[in-house]
Protein backbone atom coordinates (compact mmCIF):
# COMPACT_ATOMS: atom_id res chain seq x y z
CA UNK A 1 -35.70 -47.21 -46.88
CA UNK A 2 -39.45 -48.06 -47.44
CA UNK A 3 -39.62 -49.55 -51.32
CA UNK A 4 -36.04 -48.37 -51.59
CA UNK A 5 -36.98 -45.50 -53.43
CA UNK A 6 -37.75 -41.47 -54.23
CA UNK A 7 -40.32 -39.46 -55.13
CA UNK A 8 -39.99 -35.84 -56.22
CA UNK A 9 -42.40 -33.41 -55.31
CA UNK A 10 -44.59 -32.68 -58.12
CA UNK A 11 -44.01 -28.73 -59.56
CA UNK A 12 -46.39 -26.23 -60.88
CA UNK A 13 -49.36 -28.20 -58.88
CA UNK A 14 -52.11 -26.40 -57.55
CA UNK A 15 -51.89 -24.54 -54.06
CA UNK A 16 -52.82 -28.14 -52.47
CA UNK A 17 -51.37 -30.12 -53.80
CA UNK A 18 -52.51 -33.88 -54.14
CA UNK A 19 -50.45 -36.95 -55.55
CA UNK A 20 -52.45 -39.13 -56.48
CA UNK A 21 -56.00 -37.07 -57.21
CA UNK A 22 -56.53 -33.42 -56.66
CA UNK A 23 -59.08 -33.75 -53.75
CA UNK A 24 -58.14 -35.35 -49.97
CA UNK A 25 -61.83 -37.16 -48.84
CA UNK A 26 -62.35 -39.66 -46.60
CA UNK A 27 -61.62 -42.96 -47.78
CA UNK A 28 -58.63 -41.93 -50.56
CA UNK A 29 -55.13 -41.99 -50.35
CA UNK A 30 -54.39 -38.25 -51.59
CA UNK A 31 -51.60 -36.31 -50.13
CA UNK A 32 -51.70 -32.44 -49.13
CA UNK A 33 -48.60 -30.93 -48.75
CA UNK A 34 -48.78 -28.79 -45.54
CA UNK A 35 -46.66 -25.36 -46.57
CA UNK A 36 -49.19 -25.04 -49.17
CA UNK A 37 -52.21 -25.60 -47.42
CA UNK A 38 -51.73 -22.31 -45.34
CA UNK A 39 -53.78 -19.66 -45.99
CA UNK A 40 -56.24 -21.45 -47.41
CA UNK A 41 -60.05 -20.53 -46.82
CA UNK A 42 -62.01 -22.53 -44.66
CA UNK A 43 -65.52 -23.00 -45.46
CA UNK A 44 -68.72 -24.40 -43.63
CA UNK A 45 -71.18 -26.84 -45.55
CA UNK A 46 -73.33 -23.73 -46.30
CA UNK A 47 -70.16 -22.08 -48.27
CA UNK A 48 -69.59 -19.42 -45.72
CA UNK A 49 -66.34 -18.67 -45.52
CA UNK A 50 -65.48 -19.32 -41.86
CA UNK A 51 -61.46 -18.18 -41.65
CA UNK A 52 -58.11 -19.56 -43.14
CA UNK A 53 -55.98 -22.48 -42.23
CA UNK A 54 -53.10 -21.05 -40.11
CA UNK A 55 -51.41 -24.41 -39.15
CA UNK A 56 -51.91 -28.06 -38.65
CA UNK A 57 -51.35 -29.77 -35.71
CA UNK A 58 -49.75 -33.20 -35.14
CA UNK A 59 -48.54 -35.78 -32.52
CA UNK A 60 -45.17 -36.82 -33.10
CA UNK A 61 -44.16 -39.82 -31.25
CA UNK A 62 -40.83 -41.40 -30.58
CA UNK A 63 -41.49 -44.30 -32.80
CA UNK A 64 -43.85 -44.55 -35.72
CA UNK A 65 -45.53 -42.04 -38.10
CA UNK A 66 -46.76 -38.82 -36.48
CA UNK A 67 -50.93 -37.80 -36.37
CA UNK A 68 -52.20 -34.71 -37.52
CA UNK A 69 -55.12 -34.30 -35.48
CA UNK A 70 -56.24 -30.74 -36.21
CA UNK A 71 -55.99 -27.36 -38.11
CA UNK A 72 -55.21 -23.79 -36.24
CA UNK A 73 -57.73 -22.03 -38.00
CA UNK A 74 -57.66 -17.85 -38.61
CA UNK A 75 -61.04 -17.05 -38.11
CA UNK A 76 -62.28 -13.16 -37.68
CA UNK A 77 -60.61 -10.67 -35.52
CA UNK A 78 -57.09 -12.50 -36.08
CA UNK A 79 -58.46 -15.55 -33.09
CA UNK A 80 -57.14 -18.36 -34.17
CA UNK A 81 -59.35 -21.58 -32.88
CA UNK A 82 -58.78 -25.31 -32.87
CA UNK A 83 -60.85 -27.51 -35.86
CA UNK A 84 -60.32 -31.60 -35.38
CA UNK A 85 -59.71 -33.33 -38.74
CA UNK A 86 -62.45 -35.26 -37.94
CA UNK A 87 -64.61 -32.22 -38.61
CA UNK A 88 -63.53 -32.02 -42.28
CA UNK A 89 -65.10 -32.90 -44.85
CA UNK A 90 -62.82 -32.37 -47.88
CA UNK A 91 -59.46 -30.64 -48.95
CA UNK A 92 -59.96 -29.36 -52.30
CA UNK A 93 -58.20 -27.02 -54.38
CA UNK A 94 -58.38 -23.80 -52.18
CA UNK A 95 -60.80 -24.79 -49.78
CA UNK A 96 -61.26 -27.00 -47.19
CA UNK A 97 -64.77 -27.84 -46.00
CA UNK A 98 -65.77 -28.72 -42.40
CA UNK A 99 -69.33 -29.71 -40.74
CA UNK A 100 -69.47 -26.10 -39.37
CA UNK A 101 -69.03 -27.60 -35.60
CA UNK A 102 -65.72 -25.05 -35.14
CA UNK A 103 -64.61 -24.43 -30.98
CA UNK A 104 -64.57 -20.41 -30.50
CA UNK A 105 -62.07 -20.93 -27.72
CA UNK A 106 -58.69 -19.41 -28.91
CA UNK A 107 -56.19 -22.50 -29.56
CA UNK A 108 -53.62 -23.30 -26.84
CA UNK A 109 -51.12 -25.69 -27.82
CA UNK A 110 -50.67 -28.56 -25.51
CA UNK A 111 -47.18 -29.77 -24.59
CA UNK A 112 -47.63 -33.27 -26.76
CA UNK A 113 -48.86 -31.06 -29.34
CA UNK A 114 -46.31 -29.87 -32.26
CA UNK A 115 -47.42 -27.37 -35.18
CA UNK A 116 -46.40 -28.45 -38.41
CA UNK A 117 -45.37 -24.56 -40.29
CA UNK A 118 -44.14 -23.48 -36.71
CA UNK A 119 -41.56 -26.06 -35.35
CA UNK A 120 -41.17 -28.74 -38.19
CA UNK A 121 -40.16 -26.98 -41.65
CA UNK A 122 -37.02 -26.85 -41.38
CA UNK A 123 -35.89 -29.51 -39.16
CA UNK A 124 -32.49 -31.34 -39.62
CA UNK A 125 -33.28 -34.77 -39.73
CA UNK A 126 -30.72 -37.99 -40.48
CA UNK A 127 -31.13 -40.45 -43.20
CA UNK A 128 -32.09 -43.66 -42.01
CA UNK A 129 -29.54 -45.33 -44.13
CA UNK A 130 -26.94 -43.54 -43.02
CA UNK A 131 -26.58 -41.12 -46.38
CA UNK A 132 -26.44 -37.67 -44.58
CA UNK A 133 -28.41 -35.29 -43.31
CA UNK A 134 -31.39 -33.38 -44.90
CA UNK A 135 -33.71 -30.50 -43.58
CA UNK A 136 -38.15 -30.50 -43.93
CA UNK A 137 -38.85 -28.06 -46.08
CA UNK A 138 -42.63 -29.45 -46.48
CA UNK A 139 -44.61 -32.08 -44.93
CA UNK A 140 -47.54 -34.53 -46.28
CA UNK A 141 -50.31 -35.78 -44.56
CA UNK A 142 -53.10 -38.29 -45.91
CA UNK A 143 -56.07 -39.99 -44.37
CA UNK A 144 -56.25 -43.47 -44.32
CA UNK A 145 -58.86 -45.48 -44.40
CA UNK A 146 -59.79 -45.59 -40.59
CA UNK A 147 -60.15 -41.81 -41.01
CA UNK A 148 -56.86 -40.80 -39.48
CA UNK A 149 -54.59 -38.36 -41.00
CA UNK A 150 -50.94 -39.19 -40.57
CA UNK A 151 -47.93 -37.85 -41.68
CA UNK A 152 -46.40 -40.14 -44.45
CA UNK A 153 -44.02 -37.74 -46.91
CA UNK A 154 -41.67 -35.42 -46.14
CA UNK A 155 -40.28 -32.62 -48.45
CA UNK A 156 -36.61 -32.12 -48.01
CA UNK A 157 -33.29 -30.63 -49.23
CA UNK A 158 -30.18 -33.21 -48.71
CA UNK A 159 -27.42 -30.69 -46.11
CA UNK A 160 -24.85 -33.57 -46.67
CA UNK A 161 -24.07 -36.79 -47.86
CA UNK A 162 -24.73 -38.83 -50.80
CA UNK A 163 -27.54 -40.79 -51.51
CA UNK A 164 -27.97 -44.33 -52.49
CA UNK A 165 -29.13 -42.75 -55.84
CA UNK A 166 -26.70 -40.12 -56.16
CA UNK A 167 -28.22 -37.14 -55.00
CA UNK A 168 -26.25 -34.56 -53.68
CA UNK A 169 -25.69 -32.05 -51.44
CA UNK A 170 -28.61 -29.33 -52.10
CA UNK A 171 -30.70 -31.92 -54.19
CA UNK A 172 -34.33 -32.16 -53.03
CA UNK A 173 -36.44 -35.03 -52.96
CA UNK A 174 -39.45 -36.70 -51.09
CA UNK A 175 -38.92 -39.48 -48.69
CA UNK A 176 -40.92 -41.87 -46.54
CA UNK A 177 -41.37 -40.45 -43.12
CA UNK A 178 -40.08 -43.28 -41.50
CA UNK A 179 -36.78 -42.60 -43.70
CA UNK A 180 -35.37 -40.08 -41.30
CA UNK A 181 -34.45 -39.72 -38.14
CA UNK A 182 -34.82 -37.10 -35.36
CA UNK A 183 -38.80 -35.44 -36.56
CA UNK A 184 -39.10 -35.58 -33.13
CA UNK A 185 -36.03 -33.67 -32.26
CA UNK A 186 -35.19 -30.45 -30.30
CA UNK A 187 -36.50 -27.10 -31.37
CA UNK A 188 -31.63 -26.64 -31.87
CA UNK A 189 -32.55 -28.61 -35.01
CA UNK A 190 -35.30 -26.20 -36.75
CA UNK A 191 -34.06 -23.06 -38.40
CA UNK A 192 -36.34 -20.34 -39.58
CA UNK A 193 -36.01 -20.12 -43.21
CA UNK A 194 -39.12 -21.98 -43.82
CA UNK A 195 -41.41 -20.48 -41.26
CA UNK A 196 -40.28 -17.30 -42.49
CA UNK A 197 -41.37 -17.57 -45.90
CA UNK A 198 -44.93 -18.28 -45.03
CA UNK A 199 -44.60 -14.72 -43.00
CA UNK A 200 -43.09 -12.78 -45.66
CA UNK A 201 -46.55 -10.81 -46.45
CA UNK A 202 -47.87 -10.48 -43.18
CA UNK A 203 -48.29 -7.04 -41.52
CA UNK A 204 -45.95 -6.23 -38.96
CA UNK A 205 -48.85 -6.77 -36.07
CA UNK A 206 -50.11 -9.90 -37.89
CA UNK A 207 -46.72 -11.04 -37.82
CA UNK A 208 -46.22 -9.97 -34.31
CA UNK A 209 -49.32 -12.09 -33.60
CA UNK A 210 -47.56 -15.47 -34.64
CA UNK A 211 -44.11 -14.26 -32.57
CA UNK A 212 -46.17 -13.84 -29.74
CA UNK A 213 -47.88 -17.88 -29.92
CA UNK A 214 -44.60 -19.07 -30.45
CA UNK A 215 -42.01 -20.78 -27.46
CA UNK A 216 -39.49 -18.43 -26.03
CA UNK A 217 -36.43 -20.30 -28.29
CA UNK A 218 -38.31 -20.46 -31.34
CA UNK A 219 -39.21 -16.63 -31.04
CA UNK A 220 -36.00 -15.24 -30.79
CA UNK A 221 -34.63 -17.79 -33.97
CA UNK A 222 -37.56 -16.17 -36.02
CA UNK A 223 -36.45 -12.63 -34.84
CA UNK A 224 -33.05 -12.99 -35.61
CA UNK A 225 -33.81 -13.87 -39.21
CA UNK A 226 -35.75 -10.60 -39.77
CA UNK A 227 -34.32 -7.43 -41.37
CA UNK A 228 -33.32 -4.71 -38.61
CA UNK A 229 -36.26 -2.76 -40.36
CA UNK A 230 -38.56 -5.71 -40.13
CA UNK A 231 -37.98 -6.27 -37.30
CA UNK A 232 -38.20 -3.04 -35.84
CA UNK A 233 -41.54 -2.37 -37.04
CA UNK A 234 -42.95 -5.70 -35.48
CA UNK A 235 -41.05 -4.74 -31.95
CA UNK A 236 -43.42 -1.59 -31.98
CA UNK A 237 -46.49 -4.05 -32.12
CA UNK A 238 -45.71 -6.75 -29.82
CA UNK A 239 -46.32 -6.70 -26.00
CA UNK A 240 -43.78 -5.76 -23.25
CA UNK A 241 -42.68 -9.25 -22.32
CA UNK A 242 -42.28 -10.02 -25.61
CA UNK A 243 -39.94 -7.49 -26.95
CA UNK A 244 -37.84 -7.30 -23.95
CA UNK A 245 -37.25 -11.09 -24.45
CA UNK A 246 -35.86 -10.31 -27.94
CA UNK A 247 -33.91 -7.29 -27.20
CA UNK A 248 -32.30 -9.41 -24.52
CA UNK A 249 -31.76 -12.24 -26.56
CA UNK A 250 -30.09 -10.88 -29.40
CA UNK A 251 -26.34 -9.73 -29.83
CA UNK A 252 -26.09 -6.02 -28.10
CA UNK A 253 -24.77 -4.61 -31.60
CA UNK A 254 -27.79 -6.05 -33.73
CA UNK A 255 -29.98 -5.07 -30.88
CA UNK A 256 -28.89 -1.33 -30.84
CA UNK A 257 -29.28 -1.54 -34.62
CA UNK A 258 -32.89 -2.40 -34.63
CA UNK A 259 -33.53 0.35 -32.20
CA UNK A 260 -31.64 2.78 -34.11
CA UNK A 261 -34.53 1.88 -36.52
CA UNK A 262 -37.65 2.23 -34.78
CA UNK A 263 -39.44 5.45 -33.98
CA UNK A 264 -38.03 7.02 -31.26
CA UNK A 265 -40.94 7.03 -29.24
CA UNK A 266 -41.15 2.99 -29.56
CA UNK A 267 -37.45 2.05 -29.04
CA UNK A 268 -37.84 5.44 -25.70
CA UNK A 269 -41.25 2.69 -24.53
CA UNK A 270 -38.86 0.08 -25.44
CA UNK A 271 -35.45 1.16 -23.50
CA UNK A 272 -37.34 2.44 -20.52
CA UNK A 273 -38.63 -1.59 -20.16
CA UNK A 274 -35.21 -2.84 -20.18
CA UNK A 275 -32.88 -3.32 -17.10
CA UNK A 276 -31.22 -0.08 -16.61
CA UNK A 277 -27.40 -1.64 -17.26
CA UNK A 278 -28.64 -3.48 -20.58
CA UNK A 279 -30.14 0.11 -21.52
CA UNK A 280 -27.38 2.16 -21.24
CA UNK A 281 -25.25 -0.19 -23.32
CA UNK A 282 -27.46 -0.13 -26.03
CA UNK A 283 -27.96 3.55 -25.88
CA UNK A 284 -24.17 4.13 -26.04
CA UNK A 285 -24.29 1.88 -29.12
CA UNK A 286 -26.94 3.49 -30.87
CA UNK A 287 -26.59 6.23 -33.46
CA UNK A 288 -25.44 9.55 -31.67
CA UNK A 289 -28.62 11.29 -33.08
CA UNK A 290 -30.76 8.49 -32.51
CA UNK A 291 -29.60 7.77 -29.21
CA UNK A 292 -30.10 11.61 -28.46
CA UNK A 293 -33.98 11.62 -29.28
CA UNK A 294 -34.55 8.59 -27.47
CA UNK A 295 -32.85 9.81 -24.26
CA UNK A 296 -34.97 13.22 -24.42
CA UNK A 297 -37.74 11.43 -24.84
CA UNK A 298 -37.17 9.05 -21.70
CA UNK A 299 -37.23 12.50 -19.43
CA UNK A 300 -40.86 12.71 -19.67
CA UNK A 301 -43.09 10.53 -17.58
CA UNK A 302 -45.03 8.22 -20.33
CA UNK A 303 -48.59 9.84 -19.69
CA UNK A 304 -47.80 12.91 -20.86
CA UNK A 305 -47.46 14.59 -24.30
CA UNK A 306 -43.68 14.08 -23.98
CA UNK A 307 -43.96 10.46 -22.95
CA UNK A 308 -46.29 9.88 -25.74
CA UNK A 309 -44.54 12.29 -28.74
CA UNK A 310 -42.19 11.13 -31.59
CA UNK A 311 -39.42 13.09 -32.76
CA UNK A 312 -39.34 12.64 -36.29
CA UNK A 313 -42.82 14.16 -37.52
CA UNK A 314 -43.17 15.50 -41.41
CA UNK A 315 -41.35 18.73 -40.90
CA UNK A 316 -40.82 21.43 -43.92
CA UNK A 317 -40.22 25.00 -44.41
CA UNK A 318 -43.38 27.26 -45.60
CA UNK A 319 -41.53 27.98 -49.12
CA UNK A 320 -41.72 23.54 -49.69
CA UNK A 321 -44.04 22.90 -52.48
CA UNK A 322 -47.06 20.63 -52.27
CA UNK A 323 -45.31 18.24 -54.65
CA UNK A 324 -42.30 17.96 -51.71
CA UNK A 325 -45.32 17.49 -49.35
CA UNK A 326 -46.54 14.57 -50.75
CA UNK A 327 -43.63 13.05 -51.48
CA UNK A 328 -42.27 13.12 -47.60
CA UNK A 329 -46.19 11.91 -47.00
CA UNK A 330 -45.45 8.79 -48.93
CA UNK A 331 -41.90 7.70 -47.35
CA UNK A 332 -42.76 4.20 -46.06
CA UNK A 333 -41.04 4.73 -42.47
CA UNK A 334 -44.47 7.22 -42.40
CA UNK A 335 -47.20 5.95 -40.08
CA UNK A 336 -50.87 6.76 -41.62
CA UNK A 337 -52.01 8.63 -38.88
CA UNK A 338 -48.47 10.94 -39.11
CA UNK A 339 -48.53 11.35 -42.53
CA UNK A 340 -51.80 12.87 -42.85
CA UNK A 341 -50.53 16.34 -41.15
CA UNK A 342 -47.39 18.42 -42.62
CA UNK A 343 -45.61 20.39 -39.42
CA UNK A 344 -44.85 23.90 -40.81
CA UNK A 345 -41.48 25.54 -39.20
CA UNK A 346 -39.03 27.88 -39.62
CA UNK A 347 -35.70 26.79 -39.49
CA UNK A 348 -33.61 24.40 -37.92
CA UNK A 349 -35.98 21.35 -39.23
CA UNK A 350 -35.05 19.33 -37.01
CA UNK A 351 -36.81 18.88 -33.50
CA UNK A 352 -36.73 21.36 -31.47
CA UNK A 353 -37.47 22.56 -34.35
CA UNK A 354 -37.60 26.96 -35.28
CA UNK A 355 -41.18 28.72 -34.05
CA UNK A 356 -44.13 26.48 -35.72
CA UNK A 357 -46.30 28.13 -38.12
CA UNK A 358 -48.68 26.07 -38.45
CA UNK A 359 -50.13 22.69 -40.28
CA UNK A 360 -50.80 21.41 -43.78
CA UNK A 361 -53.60 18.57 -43.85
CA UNK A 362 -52.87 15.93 -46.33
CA UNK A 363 -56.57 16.16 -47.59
CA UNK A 364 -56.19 19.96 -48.53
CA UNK A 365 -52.64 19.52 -50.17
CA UNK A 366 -54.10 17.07 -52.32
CA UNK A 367 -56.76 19.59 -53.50
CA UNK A 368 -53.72 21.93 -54.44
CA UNK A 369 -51.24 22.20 -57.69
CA UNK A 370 -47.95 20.63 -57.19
CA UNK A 371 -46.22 24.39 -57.25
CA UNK A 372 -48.51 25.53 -54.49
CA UNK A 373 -46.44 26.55 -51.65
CA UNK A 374 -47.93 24.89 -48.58
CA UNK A 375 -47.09 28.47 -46.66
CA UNK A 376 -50.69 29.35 -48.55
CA UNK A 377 -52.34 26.34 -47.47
CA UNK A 378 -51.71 26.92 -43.14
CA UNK A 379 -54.14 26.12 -40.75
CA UNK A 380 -53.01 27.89 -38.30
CA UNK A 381 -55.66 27.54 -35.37
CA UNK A 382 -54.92 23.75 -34.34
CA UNK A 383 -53.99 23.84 -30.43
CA UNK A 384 -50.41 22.55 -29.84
CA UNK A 385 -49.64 20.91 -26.21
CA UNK A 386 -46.71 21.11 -24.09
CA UNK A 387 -44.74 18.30 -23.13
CA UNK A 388 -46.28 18.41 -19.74
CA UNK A 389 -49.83 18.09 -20.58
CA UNK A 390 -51.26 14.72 -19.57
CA UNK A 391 -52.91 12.51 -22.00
CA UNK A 392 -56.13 13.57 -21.03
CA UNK A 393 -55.79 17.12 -22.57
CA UNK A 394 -54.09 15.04 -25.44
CA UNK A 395 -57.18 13.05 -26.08
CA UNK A 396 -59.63 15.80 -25.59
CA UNK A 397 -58.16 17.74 -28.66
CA UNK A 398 -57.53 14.70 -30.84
CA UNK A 399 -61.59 13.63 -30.31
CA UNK A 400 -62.80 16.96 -30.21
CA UNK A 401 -60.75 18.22 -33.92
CA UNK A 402 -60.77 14.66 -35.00
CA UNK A 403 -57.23 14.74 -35.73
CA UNK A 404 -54.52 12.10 -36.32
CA UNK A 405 -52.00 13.82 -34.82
CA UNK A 406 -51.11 16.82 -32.53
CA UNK A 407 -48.25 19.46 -32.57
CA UNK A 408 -46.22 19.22 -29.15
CA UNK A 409 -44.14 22.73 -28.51
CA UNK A 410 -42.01 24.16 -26.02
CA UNK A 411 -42.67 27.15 -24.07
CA UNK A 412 -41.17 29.25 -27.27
CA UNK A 413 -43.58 27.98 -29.57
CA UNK A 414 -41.07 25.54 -31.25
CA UNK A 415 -41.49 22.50 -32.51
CA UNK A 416 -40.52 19.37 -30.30
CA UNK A 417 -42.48 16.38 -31.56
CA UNK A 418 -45.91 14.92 -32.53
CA UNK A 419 -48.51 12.96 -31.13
CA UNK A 420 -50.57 10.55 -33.27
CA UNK A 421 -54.25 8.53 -32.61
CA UNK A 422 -52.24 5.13 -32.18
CA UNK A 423 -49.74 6.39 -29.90
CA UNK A 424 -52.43 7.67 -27.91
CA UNK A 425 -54.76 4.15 -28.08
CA UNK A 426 -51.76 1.97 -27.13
CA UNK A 427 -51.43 4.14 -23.44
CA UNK A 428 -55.37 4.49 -22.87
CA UNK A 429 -55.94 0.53 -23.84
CA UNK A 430 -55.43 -1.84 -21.03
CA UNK A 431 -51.44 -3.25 -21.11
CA UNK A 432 -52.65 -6.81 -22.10
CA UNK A 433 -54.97 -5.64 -24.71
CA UNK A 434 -52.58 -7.69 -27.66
CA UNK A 435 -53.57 -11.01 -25.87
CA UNK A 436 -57.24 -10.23 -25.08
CA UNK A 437 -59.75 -12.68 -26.09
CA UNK A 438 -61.81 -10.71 -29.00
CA UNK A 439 -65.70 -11.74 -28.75
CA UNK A 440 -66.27 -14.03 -32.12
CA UNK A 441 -70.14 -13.61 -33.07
CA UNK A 442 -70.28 -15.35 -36.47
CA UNK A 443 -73.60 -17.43 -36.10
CA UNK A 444 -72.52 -20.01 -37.79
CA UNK A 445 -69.96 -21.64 -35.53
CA UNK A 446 -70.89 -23.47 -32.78
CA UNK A 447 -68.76 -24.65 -30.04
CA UNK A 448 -67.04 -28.38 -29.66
CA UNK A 449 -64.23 -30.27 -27.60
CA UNK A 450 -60.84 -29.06 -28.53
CA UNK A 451 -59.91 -32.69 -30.08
């Protein structure tokens, strides 16, 4: 063990945190813990805010200490773009400052390349002396004085063993990083714990984003980890290949559970992707009544109202109040675009629905007491479509009311789903739009090598 001894991370430290002084320049020895440096704003030498550190990038060879040789960078429109180290200037406190020189070419990770938040927290590395095992939970970096950055502390939490100094199992500590072995392992030794608490407030299609850029294996490990809702609501934003990859991947009961909690019309989009035997198993393990809406839904072709309709709408009898109005408006399982419209019925409630009556907009309800009955408050002129109509007639009405979202009825007049705006975009935008390159504009960045 290098100097035969431990240091423990130091607590309560600023978001980057630095061992010996609080700013990493060229020529000092001061250490930046990785986990904290993302999310931190990156800033040109005019103090323009240019995006947020996403990653940081490093060479990990068989033997020796690894090289970071670059930070992912968030920069607008959610591209994330390649900066060299040798382009910054300074790691301070919250910011790090670069020359300005940033690539606009979205990052691709190159096979020798590893990402630091994405495959090493939470790597099971061996003790060099033989004490145990221990897993990353953070990793240093510091620039020597030819410039280089390389990776010289690790964070991590002893899994087993007993060390020299008697630490024990659980005990965390910081260790030289040629004190372990196996940093350059197999992504069988990284778990997701880590990774997944620098996701934890990320929107589901920001954290669909980062599924999406990782490796097959390390994808599905993240996805297990999620919540059934969690994950659910990030299947609804990530491409085709991607979610059938995860469905697939995971065990048929957990699978039909997340399903089970999506919107119908997502895990119908979903289902109809699959392999026809791997569908109908997870359909017959689904909820009766959610298997049911999802199986109606799957009888309409996908460009037409009935393709593109969800079952589960804000449904209530005329004699609801406003005050029950807004409080179905504000369930959370509610997407924006649905919740601004109340669907009006008579009874049953629940799609196919009795003969609608009409709509309540959100905007008018909130004009209204909380005793109001939103029977008063009908607009009763909005066109409904049939489940037949294509998703040109669909779009028509939505531009030409500006609506959120569309009633979809049955020849009687009842109630069978909605249509919202989103639903609608995700059909009329081209089937790779989620890995499109977005045009970057900002002036101030110029392009570079990658490296």
């Amino acid at each position: 063990m290098s100097n035969g001894s431990y240091v423990a991370r130091p607590q309560g430290c600023p978001r980057l945190a630095a061992v010996s002084t609080p700013t990493a320049r060229p020529g000092t020895s001061s250490r930046v813990y990785v986990a904290r440096l993302k999310g931190t704003a990156v800033f040109d030498p005019l103090g323009d805010q240019v995006g947020r550190v996403h990653d940081v990038v490093v060479l990990v060879p068989v033997k020796g200490a690894p090289r970071a040789v670059g930070l992912v960078v968030e920069v607008s429109s959610k591209r994330r773009v390649f900066v060299p180290l040798t382009r910054v200037t300074a790691i301070d406190a919250g910011a790090v400052i670069t020359t300005g020189l940033v690539n606009i070419r979205r990052f691709a990770q190159r096979a020798t390349e590893t990402l630091v938040v994405a495959e090493l927290l939470d790597r099971h590395v061996t003790m060099r002396d033989g004490s145990g095992s221990a897993v990353v939970e953070d990793v240093a970096i510091e620039q020597q004085r030819n410039r280089d950055w390389l990776v010289t502390k690790l964070f991590v939490r002893r899994s087993s063993g007993r060390g020299g100094l008697g630490l024990r199992r659980g005990e965390a500590l910081v260790v030289d990083v040629t004190d372990v072995l196996g940093l350059a392992g197999t992504p069988e030794q990284q778990g997701a714990t880590a990774l997944l608490a620098t996701l934890e407030d990320l929107k589901p299609a920001d954290l669909a984003d980062v599924l999406h850029d990782l490796s097959d294996t390390r994808r599905l490990e993240v996805a297990a980890e999620l919540d059934d809702e969690r994950l659910a609501d990030v299947l609804e934003e990530l491409g085709e290949e991607d979610r059938v990859s995860i469905v697939s991947g995971l065990d048929v009961e957990r699978a039909a559970d997340v399903l089970d909690a999506m919107q119908p019309d997502d895990a119908a989009d979903l289902v109809s992707e699959l392999p026809t035997a791997k569908a109908t198993e997870l359909l017959e393990r689904m909820e009766p009544e959610e298997a049911e809406d999802v199986r109606r839904l799957l009888a309409y072709d996908e460009h037409t109202a009935g393709g593109l309709m969800t079952t589960e709408p804000l449904i209530l009898p005329p004699e609801a109040t406003v005050a029950t109005a807004l409080a179905h408006a504000r369930r959370q399982d509610v997407t924006p675009a649905l919740a601004a419209m109340v669907f009006v019925v008579r009874p049953p409630l629940e799609t196919p629905t009795g003969k609608l009556l009409g709509v309540v907009h959100l905007q008018r309800a909130l004009r209204e007491p909380p005793h109001e009955l939103i029977g008063a408050l009908l607009d009763k002129d909005i066109d409904a479509v049939l489940p037949k109509d294509d998703i040109g007639k669909v779009t028509r009405l939505l531009a030409t009311y500006n609506l959120t979202a569309l009633p979809v009825v049955d020849e009687g007049g009842r109630l069978v789903g909605a249509i919202s705006v989103d639903d609608v975009l995700d059909h009329l935008l081209p089937t790779d739009w989620r890995d499109a390159d977005d045009d970057v504009t900002d002036e101030a960045m110029t392009r570079s090598a990658h490296g």
